[in-house]
N, C-alpha and C. Protein backbone atom coordinates (compact mmCIF):
# COMPACT_ATOMS: atom_id res chain seq x y z
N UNK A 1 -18.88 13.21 0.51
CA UNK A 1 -18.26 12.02 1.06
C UNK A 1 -17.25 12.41 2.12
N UNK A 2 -16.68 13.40 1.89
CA UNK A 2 -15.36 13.80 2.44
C UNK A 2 -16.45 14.66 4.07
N UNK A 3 -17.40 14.86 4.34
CA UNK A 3 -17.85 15.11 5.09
C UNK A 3 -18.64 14.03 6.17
N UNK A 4 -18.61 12.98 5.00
CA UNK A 4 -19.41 12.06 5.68
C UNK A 4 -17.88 11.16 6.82
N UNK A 5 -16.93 11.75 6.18
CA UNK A 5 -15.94 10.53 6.84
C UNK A 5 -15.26 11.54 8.23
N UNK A 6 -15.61 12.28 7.92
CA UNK A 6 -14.66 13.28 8.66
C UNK A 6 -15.80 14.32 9.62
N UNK A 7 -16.96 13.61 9.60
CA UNK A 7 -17.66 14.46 11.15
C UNK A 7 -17.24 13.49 12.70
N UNK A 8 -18.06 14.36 13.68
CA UNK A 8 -17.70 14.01 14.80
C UNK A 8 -18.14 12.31 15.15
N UNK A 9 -19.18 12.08 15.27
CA UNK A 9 -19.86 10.70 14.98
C UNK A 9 -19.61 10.09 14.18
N UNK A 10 -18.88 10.11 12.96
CA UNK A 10 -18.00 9.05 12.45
C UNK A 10 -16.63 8.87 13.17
N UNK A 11 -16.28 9.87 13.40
CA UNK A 11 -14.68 9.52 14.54
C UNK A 11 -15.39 8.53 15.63
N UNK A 12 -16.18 8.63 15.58
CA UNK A 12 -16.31 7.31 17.51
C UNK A 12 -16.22 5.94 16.15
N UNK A 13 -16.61 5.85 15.40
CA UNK A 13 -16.91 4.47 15.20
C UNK A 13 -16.26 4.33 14.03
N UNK A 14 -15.65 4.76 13.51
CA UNK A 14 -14.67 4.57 12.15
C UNK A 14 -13.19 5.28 12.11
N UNK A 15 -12.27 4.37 11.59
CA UNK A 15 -11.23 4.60 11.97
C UNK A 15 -10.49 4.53 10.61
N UNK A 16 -9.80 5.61 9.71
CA UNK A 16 -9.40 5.63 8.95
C UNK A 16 -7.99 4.77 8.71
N UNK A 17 -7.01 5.23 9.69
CA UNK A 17 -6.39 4.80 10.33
C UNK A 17 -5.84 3.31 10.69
N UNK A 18 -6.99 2.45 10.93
CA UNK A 18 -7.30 1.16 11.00
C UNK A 18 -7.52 0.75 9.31
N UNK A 19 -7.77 1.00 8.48
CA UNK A 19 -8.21 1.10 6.81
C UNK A 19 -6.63 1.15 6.36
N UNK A 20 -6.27 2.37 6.48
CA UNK A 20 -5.04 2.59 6.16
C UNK A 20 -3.78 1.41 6.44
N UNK A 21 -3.94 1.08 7.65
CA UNK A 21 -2.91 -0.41 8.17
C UNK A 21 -3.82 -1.11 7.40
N UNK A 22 -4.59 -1.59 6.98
CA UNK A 22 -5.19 -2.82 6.09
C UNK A 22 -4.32 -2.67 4.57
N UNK A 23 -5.18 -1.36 4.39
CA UNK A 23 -4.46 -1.58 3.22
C UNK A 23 -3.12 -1.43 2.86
N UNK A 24 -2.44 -1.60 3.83
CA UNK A 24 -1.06 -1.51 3.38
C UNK A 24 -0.43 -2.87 4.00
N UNK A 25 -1.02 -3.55 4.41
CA UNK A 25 -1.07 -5.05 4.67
C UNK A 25 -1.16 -5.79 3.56
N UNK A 26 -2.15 -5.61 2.60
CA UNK A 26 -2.70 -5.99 1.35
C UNK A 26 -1.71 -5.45 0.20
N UNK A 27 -1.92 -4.21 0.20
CA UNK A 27 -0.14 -3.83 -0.93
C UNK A 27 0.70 -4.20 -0.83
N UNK A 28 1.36 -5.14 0.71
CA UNK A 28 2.83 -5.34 0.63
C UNK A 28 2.60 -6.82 0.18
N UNK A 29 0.95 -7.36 0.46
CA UNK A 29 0.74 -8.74 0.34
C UNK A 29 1.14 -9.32 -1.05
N UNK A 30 0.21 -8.20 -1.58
CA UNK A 30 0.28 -8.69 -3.34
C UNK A 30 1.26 -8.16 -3.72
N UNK A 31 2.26 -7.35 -3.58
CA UNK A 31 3.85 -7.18 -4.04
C UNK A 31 4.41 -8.35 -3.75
N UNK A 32 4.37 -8.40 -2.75
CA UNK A 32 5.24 -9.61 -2.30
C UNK A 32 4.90 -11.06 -3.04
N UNK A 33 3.77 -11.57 -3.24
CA UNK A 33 3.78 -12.45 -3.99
C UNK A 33 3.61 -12.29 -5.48
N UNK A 34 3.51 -11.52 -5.95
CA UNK A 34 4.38 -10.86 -7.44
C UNK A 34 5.64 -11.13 -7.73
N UNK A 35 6.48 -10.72 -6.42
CA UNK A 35 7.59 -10.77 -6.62
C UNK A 35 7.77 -12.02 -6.38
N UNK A 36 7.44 -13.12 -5.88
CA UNK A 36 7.95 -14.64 -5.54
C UNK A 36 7.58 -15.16 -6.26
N UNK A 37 6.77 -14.77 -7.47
CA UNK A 37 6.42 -15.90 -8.82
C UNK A 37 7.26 -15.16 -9.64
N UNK A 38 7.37 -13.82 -9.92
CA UNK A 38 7.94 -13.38 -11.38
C UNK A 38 9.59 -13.20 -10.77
N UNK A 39 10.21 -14.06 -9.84
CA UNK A 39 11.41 -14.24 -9.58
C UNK A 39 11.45 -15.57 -8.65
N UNK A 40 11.64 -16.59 -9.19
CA UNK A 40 11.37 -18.00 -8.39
C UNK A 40 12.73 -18.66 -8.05
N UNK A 41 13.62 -17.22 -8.65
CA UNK A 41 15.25 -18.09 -7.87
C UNK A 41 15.67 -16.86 -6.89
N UNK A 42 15.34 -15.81 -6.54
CA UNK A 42 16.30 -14.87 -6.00
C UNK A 42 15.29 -15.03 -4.59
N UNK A 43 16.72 -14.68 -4.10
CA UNK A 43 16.86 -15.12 -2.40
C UNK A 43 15.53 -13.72 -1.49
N UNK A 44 15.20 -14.45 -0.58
CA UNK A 44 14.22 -14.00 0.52
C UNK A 44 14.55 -12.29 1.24
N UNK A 45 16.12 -12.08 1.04
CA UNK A 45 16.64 -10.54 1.32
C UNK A 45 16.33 -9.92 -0.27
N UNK A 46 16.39 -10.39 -1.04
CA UNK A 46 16.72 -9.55 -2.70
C UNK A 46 15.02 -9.47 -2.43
N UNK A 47 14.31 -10.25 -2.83
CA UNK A 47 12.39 -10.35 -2.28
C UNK A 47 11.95 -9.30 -1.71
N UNK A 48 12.82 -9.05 -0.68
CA UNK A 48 12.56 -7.63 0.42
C UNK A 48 12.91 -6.67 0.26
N UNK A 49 13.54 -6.27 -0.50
CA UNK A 49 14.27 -5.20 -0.91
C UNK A 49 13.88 -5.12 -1.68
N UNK A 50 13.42 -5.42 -2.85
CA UNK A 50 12.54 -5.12 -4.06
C UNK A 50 10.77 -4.63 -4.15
N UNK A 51 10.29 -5.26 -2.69
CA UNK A 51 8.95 -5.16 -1.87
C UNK A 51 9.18 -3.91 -1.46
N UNK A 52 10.29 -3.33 -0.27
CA UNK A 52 10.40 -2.47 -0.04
C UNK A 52 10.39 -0.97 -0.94
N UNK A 53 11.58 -1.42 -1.94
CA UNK A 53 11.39 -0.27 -3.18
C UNK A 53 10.14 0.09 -3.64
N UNK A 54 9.62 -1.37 -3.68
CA UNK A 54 8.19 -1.06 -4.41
C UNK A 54 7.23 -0.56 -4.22
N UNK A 55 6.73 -0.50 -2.66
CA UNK A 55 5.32 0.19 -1.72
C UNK A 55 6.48 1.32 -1.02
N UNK A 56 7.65 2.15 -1.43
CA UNK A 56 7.97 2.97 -0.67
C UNK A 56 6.71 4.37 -1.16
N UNK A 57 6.60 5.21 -0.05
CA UNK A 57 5.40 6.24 -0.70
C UNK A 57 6.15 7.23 -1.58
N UNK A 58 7.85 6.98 -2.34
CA UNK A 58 8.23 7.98 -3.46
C UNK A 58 7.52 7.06 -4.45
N UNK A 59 7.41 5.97 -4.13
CA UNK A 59 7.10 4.89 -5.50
C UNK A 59 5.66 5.25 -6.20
N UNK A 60 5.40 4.85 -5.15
CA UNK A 60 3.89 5.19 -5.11
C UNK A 60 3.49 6.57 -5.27
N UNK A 61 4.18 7.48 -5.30
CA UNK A 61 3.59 8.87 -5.68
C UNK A 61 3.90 9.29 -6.74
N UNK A 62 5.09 8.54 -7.13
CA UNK A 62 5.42 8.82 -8.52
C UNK A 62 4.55 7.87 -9.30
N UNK A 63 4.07 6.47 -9.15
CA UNK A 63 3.24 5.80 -10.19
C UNK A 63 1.92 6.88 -10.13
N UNK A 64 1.29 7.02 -8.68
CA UNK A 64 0.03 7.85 -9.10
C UNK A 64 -0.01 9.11 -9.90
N UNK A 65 1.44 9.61 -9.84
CA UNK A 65 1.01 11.52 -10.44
C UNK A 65 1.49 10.73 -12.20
N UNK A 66 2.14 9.45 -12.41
CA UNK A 66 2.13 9.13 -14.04
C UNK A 66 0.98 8.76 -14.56
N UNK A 67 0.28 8.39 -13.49
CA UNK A 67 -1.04 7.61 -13.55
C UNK A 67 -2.15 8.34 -14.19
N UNK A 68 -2.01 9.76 -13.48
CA UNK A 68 -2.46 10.59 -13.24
C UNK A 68 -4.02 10.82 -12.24
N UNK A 69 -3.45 9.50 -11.02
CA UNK A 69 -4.35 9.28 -10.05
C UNK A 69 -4.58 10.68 -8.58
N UNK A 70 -3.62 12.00 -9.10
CA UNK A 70 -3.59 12.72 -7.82
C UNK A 70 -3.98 13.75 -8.43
């Protein structure tokens, strides 16, 4: 797999890169509305700051190595 993504003719037409901004479009999506139902009084800065903590990549590297996703 790891060959199939990473030859020359997949670089012209696939963009990991482009995947990568998606999905981190989508992680901050569904944090973010996590956080606006399981907190339906705290203010739009506290929201962001809690989003932020949450998709930072220490966060996230520490849930995956508990996970034991790495």
């Amino acid at each position: 797999i790891l060959e199939a993504l990473t030859t020359r003719r997949c670089a012209e037409d696939f963009s990991l890169e482009r995947l990568e901004l998606l999905g981190d479009s989508v992680l901050k999506y569904v944090v973010s509305c996590n956080l606006f139902l399981k907190y339906p009084r705290k203010h739009e800065g506290h929201l962001s700051s809690l989003r932020s903590s949450a998709v930072c990549n220490a966060t996230l590297h520490r849930l995956a190595t508990t996970r034991k996703l790495q």
